[in-house]
C-alpha atoms as a PDB file:
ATOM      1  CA  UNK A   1      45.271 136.704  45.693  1.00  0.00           C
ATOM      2  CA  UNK A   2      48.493 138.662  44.538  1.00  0.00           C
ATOM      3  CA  UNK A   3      48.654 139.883  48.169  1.00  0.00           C
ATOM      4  CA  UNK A   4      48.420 136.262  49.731  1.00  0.00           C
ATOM      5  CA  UNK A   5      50.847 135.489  46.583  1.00  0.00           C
ATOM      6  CA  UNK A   6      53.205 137.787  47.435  1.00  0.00           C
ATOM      7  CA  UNK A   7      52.950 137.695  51.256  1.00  0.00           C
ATOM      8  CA  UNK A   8      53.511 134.026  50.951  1.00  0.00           C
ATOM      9  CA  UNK A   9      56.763 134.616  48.493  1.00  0.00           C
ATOM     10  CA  UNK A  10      58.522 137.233  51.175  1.00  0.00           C
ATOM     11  CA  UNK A  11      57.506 134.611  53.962  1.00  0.00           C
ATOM     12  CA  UNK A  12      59.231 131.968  52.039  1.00  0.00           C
ATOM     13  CA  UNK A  13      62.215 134.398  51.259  1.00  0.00           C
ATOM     14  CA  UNK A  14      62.693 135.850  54.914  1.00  0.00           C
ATOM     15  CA  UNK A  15      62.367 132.010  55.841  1.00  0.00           C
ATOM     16  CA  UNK A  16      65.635 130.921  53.320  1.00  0.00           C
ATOM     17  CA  UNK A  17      67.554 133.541  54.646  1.00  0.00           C
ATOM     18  CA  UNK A  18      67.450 132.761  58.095  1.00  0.00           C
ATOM     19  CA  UNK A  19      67.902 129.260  57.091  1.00  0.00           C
ATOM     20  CA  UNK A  20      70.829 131.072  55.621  1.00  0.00           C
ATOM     21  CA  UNK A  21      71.929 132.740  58.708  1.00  0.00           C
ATOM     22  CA  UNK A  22      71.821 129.888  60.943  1.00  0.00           C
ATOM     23  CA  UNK A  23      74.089 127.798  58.509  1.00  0.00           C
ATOM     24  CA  UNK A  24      76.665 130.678  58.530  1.00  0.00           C
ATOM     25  CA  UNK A  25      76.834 130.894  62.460  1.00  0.00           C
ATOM     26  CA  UNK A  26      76.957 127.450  62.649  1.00  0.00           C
ATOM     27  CA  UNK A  27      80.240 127.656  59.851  1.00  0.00           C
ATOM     28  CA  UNK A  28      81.868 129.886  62.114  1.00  0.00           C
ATOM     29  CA  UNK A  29      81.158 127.822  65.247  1.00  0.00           C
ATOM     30  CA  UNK A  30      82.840 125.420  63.587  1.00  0.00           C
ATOM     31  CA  UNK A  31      85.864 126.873  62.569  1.00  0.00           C
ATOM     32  CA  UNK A  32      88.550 127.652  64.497  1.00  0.00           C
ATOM     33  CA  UNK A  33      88.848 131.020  65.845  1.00  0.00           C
ATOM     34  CA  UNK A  34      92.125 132.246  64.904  1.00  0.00           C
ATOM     35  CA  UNK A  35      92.175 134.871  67.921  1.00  0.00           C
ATOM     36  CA  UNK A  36      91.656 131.817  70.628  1.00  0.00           C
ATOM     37  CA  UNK A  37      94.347 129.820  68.546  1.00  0.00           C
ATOM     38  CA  UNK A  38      96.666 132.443  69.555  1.00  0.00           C
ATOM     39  CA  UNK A  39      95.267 132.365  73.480  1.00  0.00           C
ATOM     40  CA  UNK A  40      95.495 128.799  72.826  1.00  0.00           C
ATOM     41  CA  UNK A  41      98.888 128.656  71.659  1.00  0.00           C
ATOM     42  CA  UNK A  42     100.041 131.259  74.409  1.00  0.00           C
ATOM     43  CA  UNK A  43      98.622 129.623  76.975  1.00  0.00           C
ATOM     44  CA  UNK A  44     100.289 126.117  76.081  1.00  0.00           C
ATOM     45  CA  UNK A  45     103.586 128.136  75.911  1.00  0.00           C
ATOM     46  CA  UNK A  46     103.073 129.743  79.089  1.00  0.00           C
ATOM     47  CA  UNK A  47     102.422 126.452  80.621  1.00  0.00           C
ATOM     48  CA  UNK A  48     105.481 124.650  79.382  1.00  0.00           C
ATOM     49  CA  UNK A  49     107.498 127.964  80.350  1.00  0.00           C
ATOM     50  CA  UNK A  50     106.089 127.716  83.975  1.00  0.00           C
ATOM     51  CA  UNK A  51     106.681 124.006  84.274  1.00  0.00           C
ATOM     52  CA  UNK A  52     110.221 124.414  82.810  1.00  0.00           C
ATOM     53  CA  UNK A  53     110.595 127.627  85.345  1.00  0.00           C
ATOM     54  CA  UNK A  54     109.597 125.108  87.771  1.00  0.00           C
ATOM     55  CA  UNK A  55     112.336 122.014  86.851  1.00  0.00           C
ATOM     56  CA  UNK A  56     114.873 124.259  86.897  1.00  0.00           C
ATOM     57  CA  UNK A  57     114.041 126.003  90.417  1.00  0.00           C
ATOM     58  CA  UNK A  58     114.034 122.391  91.678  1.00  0.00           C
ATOM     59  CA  UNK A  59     117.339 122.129  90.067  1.00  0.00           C
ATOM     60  CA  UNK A  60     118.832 125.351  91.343  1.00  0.00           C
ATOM     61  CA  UNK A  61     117.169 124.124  95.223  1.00  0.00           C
ATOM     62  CA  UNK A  62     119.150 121.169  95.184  1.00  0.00           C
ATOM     63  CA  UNK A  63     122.716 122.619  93.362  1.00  0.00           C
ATOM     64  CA  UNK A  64     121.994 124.981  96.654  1.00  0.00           C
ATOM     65  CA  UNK A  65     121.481 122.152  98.991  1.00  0.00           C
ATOM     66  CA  UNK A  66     124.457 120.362  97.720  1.00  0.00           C
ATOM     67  CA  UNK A  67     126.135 123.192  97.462  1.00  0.00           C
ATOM     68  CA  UNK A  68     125.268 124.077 101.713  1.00  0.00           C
ATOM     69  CA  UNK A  69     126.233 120.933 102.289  1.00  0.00           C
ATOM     70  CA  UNK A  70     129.736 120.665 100.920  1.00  0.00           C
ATOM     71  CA  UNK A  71     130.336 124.159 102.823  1.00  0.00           C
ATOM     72  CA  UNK A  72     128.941 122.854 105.738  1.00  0.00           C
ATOM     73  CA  UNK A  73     131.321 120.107 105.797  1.00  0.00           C
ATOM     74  CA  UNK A  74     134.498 122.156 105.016  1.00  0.00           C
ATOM     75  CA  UNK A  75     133.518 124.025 107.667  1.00  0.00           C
ATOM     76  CA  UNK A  76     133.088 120.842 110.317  1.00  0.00           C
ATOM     77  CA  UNK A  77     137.006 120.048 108.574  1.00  0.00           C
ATOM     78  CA  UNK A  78     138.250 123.332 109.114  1.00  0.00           C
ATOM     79  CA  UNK A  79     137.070 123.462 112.650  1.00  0.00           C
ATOM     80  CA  UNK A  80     138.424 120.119 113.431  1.00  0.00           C
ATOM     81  CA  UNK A  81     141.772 120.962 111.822  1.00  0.00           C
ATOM     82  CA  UNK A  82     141.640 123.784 114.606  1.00  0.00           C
ATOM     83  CA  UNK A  83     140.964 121.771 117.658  1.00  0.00           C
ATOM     84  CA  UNK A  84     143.698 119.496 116.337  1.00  0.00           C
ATOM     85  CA  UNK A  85     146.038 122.611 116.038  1.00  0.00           C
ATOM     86  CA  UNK A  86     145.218 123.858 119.202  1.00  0.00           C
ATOM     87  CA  UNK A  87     145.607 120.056 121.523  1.00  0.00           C
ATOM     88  CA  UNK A  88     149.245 119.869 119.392  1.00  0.00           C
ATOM     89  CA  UNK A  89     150.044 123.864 120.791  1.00  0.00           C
ATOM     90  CA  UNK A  90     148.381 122.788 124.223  1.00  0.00           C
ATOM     91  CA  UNK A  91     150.606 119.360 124.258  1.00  0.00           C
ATOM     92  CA  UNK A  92     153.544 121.277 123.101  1.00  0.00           C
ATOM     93  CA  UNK A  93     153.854 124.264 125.620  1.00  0.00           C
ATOM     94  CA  UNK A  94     154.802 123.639 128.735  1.00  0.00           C
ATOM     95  CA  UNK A  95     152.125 122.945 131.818  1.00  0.00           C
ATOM     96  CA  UNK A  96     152.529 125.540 134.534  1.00  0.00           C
ATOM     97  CA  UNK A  97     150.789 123.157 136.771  1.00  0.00           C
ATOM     98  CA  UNK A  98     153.883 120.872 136.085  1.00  0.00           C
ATOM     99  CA  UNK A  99     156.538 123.299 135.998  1.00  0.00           C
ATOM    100  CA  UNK A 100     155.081 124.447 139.315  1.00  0.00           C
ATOM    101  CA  UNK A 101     155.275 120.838 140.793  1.00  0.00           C
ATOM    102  CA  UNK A 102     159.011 120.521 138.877  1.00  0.00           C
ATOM    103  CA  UNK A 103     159.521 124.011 140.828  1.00  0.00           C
ATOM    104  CA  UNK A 104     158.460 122.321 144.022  1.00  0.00           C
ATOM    105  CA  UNK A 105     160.209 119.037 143.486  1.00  0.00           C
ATOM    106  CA  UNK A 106     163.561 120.867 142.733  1.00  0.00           C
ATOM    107  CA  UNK A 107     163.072 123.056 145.901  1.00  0.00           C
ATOM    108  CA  UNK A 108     162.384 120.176 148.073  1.00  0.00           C
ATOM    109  CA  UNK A 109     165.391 118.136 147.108  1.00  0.00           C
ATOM    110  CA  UNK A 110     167.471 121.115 147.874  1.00  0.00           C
ATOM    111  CA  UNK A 111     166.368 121.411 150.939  1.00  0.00           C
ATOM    112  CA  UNK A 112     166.661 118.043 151.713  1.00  0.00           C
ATOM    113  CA  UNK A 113     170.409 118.195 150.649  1.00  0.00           C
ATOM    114  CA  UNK A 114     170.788 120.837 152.691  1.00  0.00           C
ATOM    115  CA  UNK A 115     169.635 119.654 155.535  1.00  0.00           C
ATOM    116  CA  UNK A 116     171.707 116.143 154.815  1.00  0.00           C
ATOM    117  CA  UNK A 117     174.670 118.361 154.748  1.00  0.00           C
ATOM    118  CA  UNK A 118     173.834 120.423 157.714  1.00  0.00           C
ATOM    119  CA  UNK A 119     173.142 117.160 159.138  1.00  0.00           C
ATOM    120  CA  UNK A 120     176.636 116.053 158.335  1.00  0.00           C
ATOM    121  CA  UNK A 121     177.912 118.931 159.729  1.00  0.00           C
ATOM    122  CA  UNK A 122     176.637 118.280 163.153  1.00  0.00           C
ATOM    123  CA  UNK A 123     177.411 115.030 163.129  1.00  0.00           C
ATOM    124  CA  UNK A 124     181.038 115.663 162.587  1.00  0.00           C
ATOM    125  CA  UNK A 125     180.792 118.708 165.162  1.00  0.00           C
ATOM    126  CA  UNK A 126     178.966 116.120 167.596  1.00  0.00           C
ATOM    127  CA  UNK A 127     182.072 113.570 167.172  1.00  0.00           C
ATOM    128  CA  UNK A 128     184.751 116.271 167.349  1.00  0.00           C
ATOM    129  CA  UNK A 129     183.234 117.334 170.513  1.00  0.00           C
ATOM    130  CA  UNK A 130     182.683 113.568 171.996  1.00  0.00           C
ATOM    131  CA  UNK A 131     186.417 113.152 171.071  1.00  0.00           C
END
């Protein structure tokens, strides 16, 4: 009877403490785990660092675009600032093709004075001789 007593006493003992044992693993289920609180916290902070990374690279793309732009159009300026340069030298030099027909012109109406005069000349020999 002391047996059963006693076997029935360390049964009821070994019972409480695993009673025990669950209550404390539930406890620390329970409460937060100051390691993953930390992961937590990281991981929140790595988050907002990425999405702020992110903002500002979207930032930086369009400063670059505007940026590409603006070049791109002083560039379109400058070259039209050339082209205007160079029609003002082209108008302002003179055209061999017209010089060359000026040339021509000036050659040609010496010639034809020349042959006015010679045809004077004759003329006046042609009378002196009829006379």
């Amino acid at each position: 009877a002391n047996k059963a007593a006693a076997r029935e006493k360390k049964k009821a003992r070994t019972e409480k403490e695993s009673e025990e044992q669950m209550r404390q693993v539930q406890l620390e289920e329970e409460k937060p785990d100051p390691s993953k609180e930390g992961m937590k916290k990281k991981k929140k902070n790595a988050e907002q660092k990425a999405a702020e990374t992110m903002v500002e690279a979207d930032e930086n793309e369009e400063a670059n675009k505007a940026a590409a732009r603006e070049k791109k159009k002083a560039r379109k300026e400058k070259e039209s600032e050339e082209q205007m340069r160079q029609v003002q030298l082209e108008e302002e030099k003179p055209d061999p093709s017209k010089e060359g027909m000026k040339k021509k012109k000036k050659n040609a109406e010496q010639k034809a004075a020349e042959t006015m005069v010679e045809a004077d000349e004759n003329e006046e020999a042609n009378k002196a001789a009829a006379r």
